[in-house]
N, C-alpha and C. Protein backbone atom coordinates (compact mmCIF):
# COMPACT_ATOMS: atom_id res chain seq x y z
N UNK A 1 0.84 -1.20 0.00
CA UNK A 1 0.00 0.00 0.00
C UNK A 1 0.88 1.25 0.00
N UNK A 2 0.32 2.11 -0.71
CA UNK A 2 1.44 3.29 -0.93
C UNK A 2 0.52 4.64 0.16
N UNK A 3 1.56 5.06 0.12
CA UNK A 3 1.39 6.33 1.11
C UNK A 3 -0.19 7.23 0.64
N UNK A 4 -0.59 7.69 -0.54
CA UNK A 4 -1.23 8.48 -0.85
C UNK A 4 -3.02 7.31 -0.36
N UNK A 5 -3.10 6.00 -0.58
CA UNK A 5 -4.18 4.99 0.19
C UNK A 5 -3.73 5.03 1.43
N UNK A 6 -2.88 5.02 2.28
CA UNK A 6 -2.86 5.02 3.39
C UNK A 6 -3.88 6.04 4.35
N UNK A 7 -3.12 7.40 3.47
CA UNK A 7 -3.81 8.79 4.14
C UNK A 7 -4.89 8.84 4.01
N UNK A 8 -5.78 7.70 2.80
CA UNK A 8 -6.96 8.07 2.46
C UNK A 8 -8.03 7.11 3.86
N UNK A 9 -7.29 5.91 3.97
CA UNK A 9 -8.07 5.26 4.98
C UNK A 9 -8.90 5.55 6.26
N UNK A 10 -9.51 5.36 6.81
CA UNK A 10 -10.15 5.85 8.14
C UNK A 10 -8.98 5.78 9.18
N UNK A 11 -9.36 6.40 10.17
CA UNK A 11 -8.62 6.70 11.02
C UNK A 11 -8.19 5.13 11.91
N UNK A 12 -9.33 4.37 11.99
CA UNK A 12 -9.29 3.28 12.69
C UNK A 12 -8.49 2.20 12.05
N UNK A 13 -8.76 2.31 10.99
CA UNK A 13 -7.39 1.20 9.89
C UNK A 13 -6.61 1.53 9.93
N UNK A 14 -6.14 3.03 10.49
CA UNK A 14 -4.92 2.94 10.43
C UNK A 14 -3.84 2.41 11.42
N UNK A 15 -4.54 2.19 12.81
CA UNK A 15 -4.21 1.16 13.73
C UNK A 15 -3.66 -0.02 13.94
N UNK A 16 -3.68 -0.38 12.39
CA UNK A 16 -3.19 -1.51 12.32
C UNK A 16 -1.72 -1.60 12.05
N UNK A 17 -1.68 -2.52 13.17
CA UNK A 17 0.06 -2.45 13.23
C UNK A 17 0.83 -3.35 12.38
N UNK A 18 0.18 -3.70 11.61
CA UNK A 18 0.82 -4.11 10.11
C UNK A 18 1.42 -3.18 9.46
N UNK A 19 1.03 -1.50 9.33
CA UNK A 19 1.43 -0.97 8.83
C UNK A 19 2.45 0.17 9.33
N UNK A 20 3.32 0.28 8.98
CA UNK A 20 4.73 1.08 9.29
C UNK A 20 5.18 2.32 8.81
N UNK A 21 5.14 3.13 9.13
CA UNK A 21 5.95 5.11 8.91
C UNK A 21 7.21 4.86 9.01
N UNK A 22 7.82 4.86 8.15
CA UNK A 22 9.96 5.04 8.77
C UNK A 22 9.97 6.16 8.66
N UNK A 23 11.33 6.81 9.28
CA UNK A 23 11.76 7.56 9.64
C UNK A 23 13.64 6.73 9.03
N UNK A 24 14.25 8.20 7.70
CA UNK A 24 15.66 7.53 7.57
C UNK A 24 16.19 8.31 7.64
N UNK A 25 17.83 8.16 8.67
CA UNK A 25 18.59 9.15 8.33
C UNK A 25 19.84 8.19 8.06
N UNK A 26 20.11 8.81 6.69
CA UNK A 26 21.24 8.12 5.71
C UNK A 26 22.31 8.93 5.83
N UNK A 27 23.36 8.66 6.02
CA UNK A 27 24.52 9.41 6.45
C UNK A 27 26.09 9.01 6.00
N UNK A 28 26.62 9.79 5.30
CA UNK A 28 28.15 9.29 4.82
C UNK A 28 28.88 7.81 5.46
N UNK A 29 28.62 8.13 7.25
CA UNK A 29 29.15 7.22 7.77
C UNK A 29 28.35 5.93 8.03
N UNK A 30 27.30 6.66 8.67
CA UNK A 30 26.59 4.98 8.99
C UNK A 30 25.02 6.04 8.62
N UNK A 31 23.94 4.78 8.88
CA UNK A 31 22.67 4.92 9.00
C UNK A 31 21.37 4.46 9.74
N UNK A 32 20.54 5.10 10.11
CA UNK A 32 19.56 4.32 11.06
C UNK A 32 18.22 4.82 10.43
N UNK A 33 17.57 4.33 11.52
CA UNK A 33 16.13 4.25 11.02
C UNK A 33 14.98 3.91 12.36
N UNK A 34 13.51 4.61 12.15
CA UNK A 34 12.50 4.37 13.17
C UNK A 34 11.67 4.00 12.77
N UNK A 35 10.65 3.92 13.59
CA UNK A 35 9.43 3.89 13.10
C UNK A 35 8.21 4.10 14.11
N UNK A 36 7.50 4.50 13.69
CA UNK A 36 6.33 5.62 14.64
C UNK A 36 5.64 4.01 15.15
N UNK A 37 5.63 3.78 16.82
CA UNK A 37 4.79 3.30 17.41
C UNK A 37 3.30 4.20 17.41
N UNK A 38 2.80 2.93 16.95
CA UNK A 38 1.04 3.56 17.44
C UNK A 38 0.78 3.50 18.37
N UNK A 39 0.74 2.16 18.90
CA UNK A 39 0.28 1.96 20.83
C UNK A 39 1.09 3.26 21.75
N UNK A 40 2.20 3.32 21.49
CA UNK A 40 3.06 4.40 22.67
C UNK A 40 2.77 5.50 21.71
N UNK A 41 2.69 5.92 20.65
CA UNK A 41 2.43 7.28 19.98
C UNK A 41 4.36 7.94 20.02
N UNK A 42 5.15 7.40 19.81
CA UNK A 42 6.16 7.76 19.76
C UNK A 42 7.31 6.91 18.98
N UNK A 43 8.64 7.36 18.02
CA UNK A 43 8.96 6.48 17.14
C UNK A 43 9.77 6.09 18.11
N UNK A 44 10.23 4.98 17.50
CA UNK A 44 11.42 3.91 18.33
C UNK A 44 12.50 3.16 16.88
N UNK A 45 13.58 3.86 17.99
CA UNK A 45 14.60 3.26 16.66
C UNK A 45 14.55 1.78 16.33
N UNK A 46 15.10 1.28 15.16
CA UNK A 46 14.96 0.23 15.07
C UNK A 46 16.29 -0.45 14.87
N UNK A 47 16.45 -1.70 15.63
CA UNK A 47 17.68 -2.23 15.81
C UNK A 47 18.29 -2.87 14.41
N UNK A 48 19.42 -2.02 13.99
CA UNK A 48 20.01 -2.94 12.41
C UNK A 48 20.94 -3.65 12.68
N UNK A 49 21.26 -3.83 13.79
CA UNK A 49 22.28 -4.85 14.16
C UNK A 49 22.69 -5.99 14.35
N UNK A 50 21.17 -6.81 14.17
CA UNK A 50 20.88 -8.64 14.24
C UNK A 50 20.95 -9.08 15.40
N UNK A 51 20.15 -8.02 16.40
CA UNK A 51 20.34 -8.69 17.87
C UNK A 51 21.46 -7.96 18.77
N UNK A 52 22.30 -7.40 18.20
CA UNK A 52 23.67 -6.97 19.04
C UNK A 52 23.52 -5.22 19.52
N UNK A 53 21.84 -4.92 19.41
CA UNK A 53 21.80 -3.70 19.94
C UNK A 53 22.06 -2.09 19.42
N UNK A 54 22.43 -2.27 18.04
CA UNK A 54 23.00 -0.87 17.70
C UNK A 54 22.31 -0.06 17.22
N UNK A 55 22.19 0.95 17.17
CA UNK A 55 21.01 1.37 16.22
C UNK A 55 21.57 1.82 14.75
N UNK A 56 22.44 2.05 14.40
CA UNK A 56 23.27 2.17 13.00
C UNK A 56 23.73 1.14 12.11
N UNK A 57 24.11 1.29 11.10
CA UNK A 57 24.99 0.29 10.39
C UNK A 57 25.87 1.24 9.83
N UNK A 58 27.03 0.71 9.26
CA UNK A 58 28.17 1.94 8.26
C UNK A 58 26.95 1.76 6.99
N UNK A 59 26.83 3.35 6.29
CA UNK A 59 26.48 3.22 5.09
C UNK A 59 27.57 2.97 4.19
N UNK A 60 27.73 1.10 3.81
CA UNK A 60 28.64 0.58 2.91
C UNK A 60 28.25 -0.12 2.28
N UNK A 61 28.08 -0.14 0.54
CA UNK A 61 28.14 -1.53 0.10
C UNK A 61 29.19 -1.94 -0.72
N UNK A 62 29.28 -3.55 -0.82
CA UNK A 62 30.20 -4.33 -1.16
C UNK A 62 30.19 -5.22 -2.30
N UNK A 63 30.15 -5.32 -3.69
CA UNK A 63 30.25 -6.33 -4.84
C UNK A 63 31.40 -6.93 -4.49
N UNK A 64 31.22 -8.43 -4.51
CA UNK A 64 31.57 -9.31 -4.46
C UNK A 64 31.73 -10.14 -6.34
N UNK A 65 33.23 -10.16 -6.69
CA UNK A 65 32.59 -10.61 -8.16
C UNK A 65 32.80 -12.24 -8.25
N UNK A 66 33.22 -12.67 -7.43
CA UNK A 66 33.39 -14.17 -7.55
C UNK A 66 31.81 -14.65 -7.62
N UNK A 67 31.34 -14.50 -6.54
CA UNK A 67 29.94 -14.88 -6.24
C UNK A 67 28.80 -13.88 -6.90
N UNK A 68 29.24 -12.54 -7.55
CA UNK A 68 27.86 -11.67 -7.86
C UNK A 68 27.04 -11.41 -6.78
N UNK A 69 27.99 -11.36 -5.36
CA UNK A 69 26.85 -10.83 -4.54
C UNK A 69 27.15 -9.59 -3.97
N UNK A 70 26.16 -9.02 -3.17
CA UNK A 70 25.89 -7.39 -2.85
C UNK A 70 26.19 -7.79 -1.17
N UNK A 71 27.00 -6.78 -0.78
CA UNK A 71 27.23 -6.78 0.89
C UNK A 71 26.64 -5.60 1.45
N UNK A 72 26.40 -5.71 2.62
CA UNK A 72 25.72 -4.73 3.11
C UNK A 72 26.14 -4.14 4.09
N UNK A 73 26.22 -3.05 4.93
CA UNK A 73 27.09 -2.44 6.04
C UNK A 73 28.10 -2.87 6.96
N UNK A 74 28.21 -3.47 8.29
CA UNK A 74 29.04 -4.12 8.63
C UNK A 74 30.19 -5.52 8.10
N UNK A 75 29.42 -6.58 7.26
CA UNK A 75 29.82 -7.43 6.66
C UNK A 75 30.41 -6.35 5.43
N UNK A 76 30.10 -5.54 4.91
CA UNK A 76 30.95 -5.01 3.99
C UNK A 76 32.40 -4.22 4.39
N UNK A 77 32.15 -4.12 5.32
CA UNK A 77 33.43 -3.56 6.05
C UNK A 77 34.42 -5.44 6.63
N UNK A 78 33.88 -5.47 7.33
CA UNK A 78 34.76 -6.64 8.01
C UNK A 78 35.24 -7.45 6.63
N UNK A 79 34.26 -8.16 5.35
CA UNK A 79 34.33 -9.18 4.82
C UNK A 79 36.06 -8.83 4.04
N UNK A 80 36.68 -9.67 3.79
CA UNK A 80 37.96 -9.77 3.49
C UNK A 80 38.12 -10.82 1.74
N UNK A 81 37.85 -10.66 1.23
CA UNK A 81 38.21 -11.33 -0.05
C UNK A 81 39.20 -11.62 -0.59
N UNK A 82 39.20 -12.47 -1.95
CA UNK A 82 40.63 -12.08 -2.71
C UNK A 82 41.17 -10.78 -3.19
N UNK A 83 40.65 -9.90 -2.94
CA UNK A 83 41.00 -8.26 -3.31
C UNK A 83 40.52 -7.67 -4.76
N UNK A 84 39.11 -8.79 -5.33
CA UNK A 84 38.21 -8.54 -6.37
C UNK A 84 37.05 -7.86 -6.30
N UNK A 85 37.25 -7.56 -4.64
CA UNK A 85 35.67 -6.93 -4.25
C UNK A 85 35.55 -5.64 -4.23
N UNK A 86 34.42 -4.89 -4.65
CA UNK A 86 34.30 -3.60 -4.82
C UNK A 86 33.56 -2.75 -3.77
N UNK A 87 34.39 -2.03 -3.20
CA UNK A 87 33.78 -1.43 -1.87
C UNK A 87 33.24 0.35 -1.82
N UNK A 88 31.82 0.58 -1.80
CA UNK A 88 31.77 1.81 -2.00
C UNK A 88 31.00 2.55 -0.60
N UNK A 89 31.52 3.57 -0.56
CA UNK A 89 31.37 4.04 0.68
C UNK A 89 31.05 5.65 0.22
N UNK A 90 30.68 6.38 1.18
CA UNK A 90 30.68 7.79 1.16
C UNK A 90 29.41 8.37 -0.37
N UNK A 91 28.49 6.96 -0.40
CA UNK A 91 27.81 7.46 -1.26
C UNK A 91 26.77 9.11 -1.55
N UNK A 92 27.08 9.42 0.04
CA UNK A 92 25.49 10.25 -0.09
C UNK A 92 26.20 11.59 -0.58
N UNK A 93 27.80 12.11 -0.10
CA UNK A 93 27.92 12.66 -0.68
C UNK A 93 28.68 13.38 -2.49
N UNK A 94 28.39 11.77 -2.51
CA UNK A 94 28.38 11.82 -4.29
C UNK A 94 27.53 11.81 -4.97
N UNK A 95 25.92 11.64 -4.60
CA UNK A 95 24.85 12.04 -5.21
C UNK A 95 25.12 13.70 -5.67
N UNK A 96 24.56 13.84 -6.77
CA UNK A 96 23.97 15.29 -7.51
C UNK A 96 25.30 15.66 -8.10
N UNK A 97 26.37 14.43 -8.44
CA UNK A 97 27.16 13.89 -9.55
C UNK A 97 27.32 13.38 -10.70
N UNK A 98 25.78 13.10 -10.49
CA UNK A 98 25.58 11.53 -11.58
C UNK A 98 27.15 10.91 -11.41
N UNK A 99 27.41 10.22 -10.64
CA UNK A 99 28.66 9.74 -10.37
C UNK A 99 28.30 8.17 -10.89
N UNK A 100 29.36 7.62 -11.56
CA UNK A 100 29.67 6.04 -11.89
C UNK A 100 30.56 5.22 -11.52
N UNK A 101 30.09 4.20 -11.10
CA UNK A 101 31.34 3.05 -10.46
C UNK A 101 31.24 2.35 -11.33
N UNK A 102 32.71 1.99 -11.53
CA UNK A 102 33.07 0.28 -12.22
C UNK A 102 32.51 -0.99 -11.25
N UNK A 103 31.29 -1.82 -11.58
CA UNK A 103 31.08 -2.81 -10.82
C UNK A 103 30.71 -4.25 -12.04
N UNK A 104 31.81 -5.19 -11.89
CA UNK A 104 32.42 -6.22 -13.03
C UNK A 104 32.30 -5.57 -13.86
N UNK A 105 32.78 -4.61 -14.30
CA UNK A 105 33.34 -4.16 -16.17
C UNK A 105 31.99 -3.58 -16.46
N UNK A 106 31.24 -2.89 -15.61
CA UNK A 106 30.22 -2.76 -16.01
C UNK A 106 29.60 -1.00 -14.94
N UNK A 107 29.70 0.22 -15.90
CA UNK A 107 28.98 1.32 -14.93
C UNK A 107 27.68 1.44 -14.67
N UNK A 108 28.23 1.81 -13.34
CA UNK A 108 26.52 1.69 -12.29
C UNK A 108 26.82 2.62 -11.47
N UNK A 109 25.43 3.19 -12.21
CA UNK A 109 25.36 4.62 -10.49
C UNK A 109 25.62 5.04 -9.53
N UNK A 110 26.04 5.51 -8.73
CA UNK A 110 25.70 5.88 -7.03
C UNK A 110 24.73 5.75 -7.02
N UNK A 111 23.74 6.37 -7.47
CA UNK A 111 22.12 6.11 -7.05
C UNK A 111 21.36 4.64 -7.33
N UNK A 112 21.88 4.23 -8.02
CA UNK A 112 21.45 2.71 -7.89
C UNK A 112 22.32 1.92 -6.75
N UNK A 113 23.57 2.31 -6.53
CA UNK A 113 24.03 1.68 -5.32
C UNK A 113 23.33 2.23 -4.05
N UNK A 114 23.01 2.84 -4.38
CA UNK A 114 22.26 3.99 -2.71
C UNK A 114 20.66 3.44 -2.57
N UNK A 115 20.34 3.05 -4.07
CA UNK A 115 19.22 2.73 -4.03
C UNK A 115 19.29 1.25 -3.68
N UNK A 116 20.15 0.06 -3.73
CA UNK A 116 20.23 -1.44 -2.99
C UNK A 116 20.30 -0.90 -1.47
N UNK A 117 20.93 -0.44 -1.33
CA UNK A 117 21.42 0.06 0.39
C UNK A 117 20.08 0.54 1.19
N UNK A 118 19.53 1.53 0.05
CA UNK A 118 17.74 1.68 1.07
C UNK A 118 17.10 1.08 1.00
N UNK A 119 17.11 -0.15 -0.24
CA UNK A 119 16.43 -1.83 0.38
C UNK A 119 16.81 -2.64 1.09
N UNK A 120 17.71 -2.48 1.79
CA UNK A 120 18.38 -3.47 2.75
C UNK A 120 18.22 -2.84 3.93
N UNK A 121 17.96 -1.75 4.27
CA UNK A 121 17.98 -1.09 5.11
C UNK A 121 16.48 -0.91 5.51
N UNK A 122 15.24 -1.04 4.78
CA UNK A 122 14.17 -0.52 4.97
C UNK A 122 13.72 -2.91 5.26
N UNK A 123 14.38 -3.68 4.94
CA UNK A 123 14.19 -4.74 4.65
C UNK A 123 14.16 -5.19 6.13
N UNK A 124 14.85 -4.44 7.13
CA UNK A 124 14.86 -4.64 8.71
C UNK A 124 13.63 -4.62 9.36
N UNK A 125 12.60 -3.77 8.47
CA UNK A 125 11.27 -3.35 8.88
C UNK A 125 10.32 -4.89 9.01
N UNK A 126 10.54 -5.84 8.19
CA UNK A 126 10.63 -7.37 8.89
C UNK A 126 10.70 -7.59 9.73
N UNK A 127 12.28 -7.46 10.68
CA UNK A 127 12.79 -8.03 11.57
C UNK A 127 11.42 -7.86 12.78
N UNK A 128 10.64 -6.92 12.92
CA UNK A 128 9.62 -6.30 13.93
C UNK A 128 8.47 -7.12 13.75
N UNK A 129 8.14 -6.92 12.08
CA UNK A 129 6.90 -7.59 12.10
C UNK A 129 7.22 -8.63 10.35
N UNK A 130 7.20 -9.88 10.26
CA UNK A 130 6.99 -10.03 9.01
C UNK A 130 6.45 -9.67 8.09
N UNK A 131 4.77 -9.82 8.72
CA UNK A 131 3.90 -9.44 7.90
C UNK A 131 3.89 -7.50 8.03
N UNK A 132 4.61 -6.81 8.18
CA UNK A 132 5.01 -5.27 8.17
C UNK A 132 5.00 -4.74 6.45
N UNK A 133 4.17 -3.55 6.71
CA UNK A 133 4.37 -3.07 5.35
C UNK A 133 4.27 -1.40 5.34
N UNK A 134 5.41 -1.34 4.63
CA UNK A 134 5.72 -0.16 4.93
C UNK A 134 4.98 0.83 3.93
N UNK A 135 3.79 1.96 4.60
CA UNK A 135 3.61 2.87 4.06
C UNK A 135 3.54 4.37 3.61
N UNK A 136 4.95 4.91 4.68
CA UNK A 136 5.52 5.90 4.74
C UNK A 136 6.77 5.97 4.70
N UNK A 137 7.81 6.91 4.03
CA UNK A 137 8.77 7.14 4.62
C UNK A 137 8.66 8.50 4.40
N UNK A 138 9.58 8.99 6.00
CA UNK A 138 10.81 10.54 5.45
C UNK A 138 11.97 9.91 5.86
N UNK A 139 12.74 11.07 4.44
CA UNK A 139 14.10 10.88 4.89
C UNK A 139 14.77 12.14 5.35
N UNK A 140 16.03 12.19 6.21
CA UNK A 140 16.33 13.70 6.31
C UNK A 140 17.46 13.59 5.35
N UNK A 141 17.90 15.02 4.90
CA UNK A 141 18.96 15.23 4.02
C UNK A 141 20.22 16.02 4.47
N UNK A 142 21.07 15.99 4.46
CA UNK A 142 21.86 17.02 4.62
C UNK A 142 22.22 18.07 4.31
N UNK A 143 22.44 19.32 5.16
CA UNK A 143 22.46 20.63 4.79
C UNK A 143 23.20 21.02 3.72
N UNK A 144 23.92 20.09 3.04
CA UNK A 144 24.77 20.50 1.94
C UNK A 144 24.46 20.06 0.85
N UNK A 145 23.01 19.25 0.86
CA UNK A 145 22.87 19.08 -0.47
C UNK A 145 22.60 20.29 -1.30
N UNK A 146 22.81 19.65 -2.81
CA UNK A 146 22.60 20.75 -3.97
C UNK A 146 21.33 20.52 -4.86
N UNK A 147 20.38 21.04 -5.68
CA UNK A 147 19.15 21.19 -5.91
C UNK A 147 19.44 19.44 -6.82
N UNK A 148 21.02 19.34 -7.44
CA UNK A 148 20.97 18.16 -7.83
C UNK A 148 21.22 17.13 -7.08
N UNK A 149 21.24 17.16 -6.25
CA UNK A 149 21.68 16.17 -5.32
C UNK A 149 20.06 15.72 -4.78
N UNK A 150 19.35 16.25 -4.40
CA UNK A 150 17.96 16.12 -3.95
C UNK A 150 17.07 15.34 -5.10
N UNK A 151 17.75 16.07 -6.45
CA UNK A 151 16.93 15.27 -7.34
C UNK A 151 17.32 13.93 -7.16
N UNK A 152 18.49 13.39 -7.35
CA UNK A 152 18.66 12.27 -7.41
C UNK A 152 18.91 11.66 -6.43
N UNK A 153 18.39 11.96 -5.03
CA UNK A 153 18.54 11.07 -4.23
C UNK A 153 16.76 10.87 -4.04
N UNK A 154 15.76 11.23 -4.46
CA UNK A 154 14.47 11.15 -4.99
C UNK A 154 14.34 9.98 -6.17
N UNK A 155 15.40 10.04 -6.47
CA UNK A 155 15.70 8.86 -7.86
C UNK A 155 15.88 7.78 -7.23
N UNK A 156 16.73 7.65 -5.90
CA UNK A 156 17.34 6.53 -5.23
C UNK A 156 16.20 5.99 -4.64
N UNK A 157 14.88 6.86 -4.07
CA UNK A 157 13.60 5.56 -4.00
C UNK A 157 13.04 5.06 -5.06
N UNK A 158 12.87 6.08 -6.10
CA UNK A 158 12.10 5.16 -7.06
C UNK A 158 12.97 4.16 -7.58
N UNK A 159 14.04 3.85 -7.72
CA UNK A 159 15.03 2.90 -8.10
C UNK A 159 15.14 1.76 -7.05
N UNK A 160 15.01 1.76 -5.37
CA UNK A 160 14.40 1.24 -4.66
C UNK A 160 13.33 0.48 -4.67
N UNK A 161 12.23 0.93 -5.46
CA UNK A 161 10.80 0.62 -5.52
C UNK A 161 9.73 1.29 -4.41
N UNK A 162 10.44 2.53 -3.89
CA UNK A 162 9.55 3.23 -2.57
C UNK A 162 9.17 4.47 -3.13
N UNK A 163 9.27 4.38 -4.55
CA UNK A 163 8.70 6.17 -4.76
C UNK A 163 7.03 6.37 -4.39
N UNK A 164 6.48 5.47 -4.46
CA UNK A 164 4.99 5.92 -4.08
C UNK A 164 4.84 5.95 -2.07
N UNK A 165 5.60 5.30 -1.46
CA UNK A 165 5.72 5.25 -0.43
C UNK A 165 6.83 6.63 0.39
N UNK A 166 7.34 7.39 -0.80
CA UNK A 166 7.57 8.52 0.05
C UNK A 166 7.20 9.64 0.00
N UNK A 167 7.18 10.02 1.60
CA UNK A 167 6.52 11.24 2.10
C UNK A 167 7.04 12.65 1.36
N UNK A 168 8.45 12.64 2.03
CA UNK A 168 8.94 13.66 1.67
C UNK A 168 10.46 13.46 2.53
N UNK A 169 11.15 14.91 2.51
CA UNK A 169 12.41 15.18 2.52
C UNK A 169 12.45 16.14 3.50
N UNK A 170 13.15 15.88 4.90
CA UNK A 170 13.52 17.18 5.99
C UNK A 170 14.80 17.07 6.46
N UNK A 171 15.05 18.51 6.82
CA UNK A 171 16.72 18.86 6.47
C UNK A 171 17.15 18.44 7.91
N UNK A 172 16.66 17.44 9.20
CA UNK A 172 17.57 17.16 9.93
C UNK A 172 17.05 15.69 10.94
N UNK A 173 17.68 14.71 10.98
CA UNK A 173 17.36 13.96 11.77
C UNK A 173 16.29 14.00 13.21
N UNK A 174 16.68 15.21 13.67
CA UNK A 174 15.65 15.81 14.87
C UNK A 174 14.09 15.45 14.23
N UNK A 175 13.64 16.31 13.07
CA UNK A 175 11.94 15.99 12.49
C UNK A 175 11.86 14.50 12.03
N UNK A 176 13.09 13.93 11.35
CA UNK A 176 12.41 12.48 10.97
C UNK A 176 12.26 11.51 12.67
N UNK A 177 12.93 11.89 13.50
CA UNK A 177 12.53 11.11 14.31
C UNK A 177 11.48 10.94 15.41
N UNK A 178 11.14 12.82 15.01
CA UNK A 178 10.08 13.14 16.18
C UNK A 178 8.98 13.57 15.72
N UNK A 179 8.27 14.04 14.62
CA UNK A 179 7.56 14.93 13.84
C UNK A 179 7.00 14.77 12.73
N UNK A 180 7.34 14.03 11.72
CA UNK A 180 6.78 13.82 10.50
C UNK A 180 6.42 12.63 9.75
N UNK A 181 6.71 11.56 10.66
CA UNK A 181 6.21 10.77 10.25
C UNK A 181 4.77 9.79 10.90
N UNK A 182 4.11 10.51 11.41
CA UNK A 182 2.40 10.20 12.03
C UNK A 182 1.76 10.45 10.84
N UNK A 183 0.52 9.97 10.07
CA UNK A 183 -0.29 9.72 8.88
C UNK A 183 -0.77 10.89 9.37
N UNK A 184 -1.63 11.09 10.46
CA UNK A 184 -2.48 12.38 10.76
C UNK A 184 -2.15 13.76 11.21
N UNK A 185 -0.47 13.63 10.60
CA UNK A 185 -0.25 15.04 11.26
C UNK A 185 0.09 15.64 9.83
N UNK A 186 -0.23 15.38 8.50
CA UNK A 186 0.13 15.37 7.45
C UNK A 186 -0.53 16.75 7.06
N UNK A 187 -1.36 17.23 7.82
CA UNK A 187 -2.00 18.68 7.73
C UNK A 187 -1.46 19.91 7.94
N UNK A 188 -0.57 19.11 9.07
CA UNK A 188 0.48 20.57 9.91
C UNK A 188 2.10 20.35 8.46
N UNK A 189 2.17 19.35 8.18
CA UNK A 189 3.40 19.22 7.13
C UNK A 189 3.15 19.98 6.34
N UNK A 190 2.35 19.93 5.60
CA UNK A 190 1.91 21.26 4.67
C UNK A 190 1.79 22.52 5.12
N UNK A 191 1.15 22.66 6.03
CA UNK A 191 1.33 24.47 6.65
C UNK A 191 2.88 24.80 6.96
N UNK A 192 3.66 23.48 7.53
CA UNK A 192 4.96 24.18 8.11
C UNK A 192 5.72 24.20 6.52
N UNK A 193 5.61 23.92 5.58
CA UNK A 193 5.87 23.94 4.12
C UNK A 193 5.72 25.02 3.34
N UNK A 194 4.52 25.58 3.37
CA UNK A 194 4.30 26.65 3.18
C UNK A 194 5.20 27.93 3.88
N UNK A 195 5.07 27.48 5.30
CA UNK A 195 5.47 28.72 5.56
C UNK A 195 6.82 28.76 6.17
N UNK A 196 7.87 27.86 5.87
CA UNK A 196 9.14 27.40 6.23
C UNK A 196 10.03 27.70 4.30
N UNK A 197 11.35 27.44 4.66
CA UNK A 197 12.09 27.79 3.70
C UNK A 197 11.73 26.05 2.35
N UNK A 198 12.12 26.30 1.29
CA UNK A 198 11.66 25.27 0.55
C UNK A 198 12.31 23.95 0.69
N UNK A 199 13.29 23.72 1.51
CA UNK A 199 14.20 22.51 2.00
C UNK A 199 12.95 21.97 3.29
N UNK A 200 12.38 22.33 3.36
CA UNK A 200 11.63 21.93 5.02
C UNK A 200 11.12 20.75 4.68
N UNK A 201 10.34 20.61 3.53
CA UNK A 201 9.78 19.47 3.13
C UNK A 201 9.73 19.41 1.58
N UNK A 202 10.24 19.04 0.79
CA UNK A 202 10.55 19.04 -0.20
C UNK A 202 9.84 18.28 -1.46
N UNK A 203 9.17 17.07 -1.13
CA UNK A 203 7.99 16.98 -2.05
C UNK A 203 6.60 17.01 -1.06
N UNK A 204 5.74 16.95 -1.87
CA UNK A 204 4.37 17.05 -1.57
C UNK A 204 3.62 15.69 -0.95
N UNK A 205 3.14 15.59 -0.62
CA UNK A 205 2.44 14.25 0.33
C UNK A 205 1.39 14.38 -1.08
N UNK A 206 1.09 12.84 -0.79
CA UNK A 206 0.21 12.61 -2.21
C UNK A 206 -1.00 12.58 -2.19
């Protein structure tokens, strides 16, 4: 279910705790993520650590070309290969580059690498509930992005498969974790939009 049916539902369906608001903040170094409890009315980070408590992972991924496989934050750091593996890091601030990596003899985006990384990352939203489905996100951005950089990190959900599932874009971890991601407060997002600088929220709720 995408964000724009969500908002449309009654208030009482939306109770259902099948369904999930994230909250992402993606970050050069590492990244985390929440998600708005209904019962407590407050978000709660969510553990990416497999049990060991952390609330981050390094934002890293890893091609592997022996096997053709994709690594994901910690294991992309620790994993040790024959020295064929391709390690990319520091993606977020190479968006609004159109930047290209060599991955097997073959160029591929940053934003398609950024875009595996926010499926693996939004894929934790499982770990809580299987049957979980996510029908919100914000993400926050950093103060240094550039008008191209925003575009294409807007590219990195729909390349994801979350473009109908996102909310929008706020310029600091503080609102994605406390503020913008409740279905029913989607009234005040637009007024503070209006009347805030044009980084506050950056696309339109659907």
């Amino acid at each position: 279910m995408n964000w724009k049916k969500y908002k449309e539902m009654p208030s009482d369906a939306k109770q259902n705790e099948v369904y999930y608001i994230i909250g992402l903040d993606i970050g050069n170094d590492s990244s985390c993520m929440a998600f708005y409890n209904l019962s407590e009315r407050v978000p709660e980070t969510i553990d990416l650590s497999g049990g060991y408590g952390k609330p981050s992972v390094p934002t890293v991924m890893q091609y592997i070309s022996e096997t053709k496989e994709w690594v994901f934050g910690e294991y992309a750091i620790l994993n040790r290969g024959v020295g064929t593996e391709v390690t990319m890091s520091a993606l977020m601030e190479r968006l609004g580059r159109f930047d290209y990596i060599d991955v097997d003899g073959k160029a591929m985006s940053v934003a398609n690498v950024l875009a595996l990384f926010v499926k693996e990352l939004l894929s934790n939203v499982k770990n809580i509930n299987p049957k979980a489905e996510i029908v919100g996100i914000v993400a926050a951005v950093p103060a240094y992005f550039s008008e191209q950089a925003h575009e294409e990190f807007e590219r990195v959900f729909k390349l994801a498969g979350y473009e109908k599932e996102l909310i929008g874009f706020v310029p600091d971890r503080e609102c994605v974790l406390a503020h913008y991601y409740q279905g029913e407060r989607i009234s005040e997002i637009e007024k503070a939009r209006t009347l805030a600088n044009p980084l506050y929220l950056r696309r339109k709720p659907y």
